[in-house]
N, C-alpha and C. Protein backbone atom coordinates (compact mmCIF):
# COMPACT_ATOMS: atom_id res chain seq x y z
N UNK A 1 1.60 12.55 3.52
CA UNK A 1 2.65 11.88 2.80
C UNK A 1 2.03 11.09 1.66
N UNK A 2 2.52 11.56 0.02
CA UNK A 2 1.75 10.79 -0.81
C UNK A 2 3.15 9.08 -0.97
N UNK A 3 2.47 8.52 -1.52
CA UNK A 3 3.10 7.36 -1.43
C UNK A 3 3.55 7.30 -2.94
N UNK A 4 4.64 7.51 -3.52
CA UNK A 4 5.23 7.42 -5.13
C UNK A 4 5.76 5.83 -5.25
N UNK A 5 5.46 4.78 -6.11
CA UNK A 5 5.76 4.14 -6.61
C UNK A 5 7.25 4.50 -7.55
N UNK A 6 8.04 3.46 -7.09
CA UNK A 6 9.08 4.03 -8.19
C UNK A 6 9.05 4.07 -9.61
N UNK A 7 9.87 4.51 -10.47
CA UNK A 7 9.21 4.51 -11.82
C UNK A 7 9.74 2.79 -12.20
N UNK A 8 8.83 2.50 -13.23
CA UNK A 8 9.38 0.80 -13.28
C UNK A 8 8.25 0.39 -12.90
N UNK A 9 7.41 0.77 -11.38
CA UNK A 9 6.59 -0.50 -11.31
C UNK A 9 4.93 0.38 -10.99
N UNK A 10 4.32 -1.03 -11.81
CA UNK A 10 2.87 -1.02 -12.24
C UNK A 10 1.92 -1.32 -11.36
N UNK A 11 0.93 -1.38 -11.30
CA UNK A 11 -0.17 -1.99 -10.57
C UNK A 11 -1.27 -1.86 -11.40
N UNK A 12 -1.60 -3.31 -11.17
CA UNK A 12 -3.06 -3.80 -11.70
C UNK A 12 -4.11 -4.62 -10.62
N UNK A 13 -5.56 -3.82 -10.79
CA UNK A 13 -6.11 -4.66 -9.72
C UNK A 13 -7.02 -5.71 -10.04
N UNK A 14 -6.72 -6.48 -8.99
CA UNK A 14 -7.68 -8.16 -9.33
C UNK A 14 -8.47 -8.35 -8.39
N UNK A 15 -9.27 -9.34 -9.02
CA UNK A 15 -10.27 -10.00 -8.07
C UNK A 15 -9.93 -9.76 -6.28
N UNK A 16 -9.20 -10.23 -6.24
CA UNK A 16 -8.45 -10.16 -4.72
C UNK A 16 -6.97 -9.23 -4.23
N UNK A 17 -7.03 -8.03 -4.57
CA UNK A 17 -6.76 -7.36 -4.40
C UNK A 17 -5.78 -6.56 -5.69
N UNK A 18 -4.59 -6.04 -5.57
CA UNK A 18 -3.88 -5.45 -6.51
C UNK A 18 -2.85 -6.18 -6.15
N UNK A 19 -2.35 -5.98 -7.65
CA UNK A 19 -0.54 -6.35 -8.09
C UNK A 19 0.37 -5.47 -8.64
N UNK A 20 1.35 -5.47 -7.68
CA UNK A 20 2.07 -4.65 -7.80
C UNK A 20 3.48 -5.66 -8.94
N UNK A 21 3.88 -4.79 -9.94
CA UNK A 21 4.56 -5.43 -10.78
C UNK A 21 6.40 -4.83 -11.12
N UNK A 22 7.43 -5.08 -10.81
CA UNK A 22 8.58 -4.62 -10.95
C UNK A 22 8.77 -4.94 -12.32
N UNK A 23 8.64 -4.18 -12.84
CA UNK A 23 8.87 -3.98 -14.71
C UNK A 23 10.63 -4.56 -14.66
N UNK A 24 11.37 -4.17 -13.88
CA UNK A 24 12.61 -4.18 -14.06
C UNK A 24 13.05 -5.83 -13.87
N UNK A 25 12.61 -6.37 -13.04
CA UNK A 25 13.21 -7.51 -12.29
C UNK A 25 11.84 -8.97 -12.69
N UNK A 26 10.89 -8.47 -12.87
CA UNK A 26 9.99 -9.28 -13.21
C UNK A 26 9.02 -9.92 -12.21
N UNK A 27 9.45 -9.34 -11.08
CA UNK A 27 9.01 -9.75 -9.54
C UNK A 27 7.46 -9.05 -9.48
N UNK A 28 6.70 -9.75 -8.59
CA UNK A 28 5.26 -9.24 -8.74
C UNK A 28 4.78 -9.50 -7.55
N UNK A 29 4.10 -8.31 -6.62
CA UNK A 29 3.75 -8.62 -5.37
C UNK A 29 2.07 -8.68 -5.47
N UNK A 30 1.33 -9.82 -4.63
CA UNK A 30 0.11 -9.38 -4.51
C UNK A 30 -0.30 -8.86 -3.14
N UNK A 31 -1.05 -8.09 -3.50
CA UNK A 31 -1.47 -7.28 -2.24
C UNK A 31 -2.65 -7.29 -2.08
N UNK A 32 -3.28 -8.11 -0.76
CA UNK A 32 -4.78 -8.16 -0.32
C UNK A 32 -5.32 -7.25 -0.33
N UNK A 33 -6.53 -7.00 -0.02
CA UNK A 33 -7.57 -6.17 -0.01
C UNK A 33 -7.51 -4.99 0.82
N UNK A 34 -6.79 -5.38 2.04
CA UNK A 34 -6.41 -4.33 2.87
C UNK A 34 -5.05 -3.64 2.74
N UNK A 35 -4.14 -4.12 2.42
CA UNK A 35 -2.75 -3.20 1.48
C UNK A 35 -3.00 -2.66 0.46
N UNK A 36 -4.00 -3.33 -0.76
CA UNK A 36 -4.57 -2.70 -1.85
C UNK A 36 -5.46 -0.86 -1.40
N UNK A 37 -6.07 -1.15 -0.54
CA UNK A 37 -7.06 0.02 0.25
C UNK A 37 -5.64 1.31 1.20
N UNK A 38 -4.66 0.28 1.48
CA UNK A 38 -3.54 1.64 1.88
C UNK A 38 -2.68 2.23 0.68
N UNK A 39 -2.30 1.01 0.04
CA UNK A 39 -1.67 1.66 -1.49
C UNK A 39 -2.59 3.00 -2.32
N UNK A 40 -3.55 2.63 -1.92
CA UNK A 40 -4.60 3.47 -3.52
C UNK A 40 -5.18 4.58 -2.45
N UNK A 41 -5.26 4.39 -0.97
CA UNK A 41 -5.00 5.97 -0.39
C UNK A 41 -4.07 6.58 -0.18
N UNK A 42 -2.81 5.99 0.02
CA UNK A 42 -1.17 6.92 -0.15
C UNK A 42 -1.06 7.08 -1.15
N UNK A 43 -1.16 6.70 -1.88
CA UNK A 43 -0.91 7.19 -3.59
C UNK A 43 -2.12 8.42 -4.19
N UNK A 44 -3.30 8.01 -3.70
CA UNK A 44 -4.05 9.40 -3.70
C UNK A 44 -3.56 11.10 -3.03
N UNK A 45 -2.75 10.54 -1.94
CA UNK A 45 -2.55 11.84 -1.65
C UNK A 45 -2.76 11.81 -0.26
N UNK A 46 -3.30 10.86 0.43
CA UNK A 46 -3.65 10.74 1.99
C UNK A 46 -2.50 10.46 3.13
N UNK A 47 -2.64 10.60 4.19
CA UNK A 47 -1.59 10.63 5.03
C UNK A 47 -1.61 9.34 6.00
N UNK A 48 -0.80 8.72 6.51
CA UNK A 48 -0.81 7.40 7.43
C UNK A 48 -1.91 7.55 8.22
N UNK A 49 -2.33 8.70 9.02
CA UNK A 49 -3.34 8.92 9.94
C UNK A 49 -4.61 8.56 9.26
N UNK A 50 -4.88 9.51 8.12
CA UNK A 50 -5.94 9.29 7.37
C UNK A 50 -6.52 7.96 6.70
N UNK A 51 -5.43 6.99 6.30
CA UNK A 51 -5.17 6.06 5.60
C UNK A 51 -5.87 4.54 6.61
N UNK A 52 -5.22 5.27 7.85
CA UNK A 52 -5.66 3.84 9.00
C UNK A 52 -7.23 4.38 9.43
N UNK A 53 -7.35 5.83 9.08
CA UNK A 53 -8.91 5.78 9.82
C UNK A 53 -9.84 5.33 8.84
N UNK A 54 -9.83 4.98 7.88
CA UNK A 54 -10.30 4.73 6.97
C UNK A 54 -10.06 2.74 6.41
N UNK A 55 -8.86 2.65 6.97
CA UNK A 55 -8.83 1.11 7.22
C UNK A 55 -9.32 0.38 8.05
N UNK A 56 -9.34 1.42 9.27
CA UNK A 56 -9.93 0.86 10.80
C UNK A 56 -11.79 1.03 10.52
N UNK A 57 -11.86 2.07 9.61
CA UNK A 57 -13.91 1.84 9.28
C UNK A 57 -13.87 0.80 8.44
N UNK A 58 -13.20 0.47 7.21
CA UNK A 58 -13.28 -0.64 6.53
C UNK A 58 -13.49 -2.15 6.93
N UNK A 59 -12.19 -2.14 8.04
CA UNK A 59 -12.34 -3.52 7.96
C UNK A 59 -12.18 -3.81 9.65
N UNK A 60 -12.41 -4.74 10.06
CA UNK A 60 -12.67 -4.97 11.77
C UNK A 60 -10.88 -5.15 12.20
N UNK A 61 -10.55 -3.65 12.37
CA UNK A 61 -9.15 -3.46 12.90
C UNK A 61 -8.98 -2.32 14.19
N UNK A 62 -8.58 -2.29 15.04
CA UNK A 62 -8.57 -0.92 15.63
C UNK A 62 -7.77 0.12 14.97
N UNK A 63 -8.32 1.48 15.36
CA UNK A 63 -7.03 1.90 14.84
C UNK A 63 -5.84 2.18 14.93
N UNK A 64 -5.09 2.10 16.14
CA UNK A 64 -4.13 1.75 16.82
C UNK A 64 -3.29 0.63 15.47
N UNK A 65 -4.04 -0.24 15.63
CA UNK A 65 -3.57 -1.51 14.76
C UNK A 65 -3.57 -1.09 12.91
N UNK A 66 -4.12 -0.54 13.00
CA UNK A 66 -4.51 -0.05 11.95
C UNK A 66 -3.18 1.07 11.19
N UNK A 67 -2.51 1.95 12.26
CA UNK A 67 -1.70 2.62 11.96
C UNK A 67 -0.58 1.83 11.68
N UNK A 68 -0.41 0.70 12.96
CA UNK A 68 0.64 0.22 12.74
C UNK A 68 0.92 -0.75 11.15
N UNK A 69 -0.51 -0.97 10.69
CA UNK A 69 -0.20 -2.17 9.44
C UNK A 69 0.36 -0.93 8.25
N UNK A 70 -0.51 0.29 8.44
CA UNK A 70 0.47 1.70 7.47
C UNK A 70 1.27 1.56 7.14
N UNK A 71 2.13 2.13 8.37
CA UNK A 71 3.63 2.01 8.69
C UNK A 71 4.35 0.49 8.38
N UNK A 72 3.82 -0.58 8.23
CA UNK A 72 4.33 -1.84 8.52
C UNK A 72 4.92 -1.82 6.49
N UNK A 73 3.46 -1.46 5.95
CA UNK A 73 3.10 -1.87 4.31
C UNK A 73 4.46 -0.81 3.89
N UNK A 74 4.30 0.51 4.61
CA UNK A 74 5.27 1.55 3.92
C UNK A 74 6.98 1.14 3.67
N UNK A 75 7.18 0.38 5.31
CA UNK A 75 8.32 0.38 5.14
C UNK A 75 8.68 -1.02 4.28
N UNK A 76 7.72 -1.47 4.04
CA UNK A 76 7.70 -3.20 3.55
C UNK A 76 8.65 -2.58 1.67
N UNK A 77 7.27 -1.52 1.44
CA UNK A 77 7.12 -1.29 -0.06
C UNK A 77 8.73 -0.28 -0.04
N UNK A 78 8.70 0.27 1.06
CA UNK A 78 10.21 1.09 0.57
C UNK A 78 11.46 0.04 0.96
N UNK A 79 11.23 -1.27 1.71
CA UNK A 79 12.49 -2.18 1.75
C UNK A 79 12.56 -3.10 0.26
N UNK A 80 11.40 -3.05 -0.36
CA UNK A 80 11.41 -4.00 -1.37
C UNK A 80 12.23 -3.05 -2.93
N UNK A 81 12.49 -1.68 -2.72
CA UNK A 81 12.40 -0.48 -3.58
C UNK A 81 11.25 -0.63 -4.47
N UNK A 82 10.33 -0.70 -3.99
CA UNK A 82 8.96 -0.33 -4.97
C UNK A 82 8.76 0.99 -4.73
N UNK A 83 8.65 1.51 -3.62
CA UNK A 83 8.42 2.98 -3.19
C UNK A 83 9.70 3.70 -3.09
N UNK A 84 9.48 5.02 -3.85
CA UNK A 84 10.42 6.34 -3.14
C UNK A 84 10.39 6.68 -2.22
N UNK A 85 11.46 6.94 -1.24
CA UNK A 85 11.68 7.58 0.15
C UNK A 85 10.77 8.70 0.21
């Protein structure tokens, strides 16, 4: 599952992670280091599975836990409409 940003919003990355920017509304999310690392692998093209095994080597998470923060960010970014269904 690739992860599409809706059209409208930007991302720029900072010191401490990326910002996600609603061109439309003016609203701007920052996203730590570890949402920054699931954003920029769903948007590559990677899948939730792939995304947490790769979060769970990154950073001291299981992966169990790891899937669940996926799933947590996905539905976060598709309740906020930043993401396409």
């Amino acid at each position: 599952m690739t992860l599409r940003l809706r059209p409208g919003v930007s991302t720029a990355d900072t010191a401490y992670g990326t910002v996600l920017l609603d061109e439309r509304s003016g609203e701007y999310w920052q996203l730590n280091p570890t949402a920054a690392l699931i954003v920029r692998r769903l948007s590559g093209g990677d899948d939730p599975a792939t995304t947490a095994t790769a979060l769970s080597a990154e950073f001291d998470v299981s992966p169990g836990q790891a899937l669940r923060d996926v799933t947590a960010l996905l539905d976060q970014l598709r309740t906020a409409k930043l993401a396409q269904p």
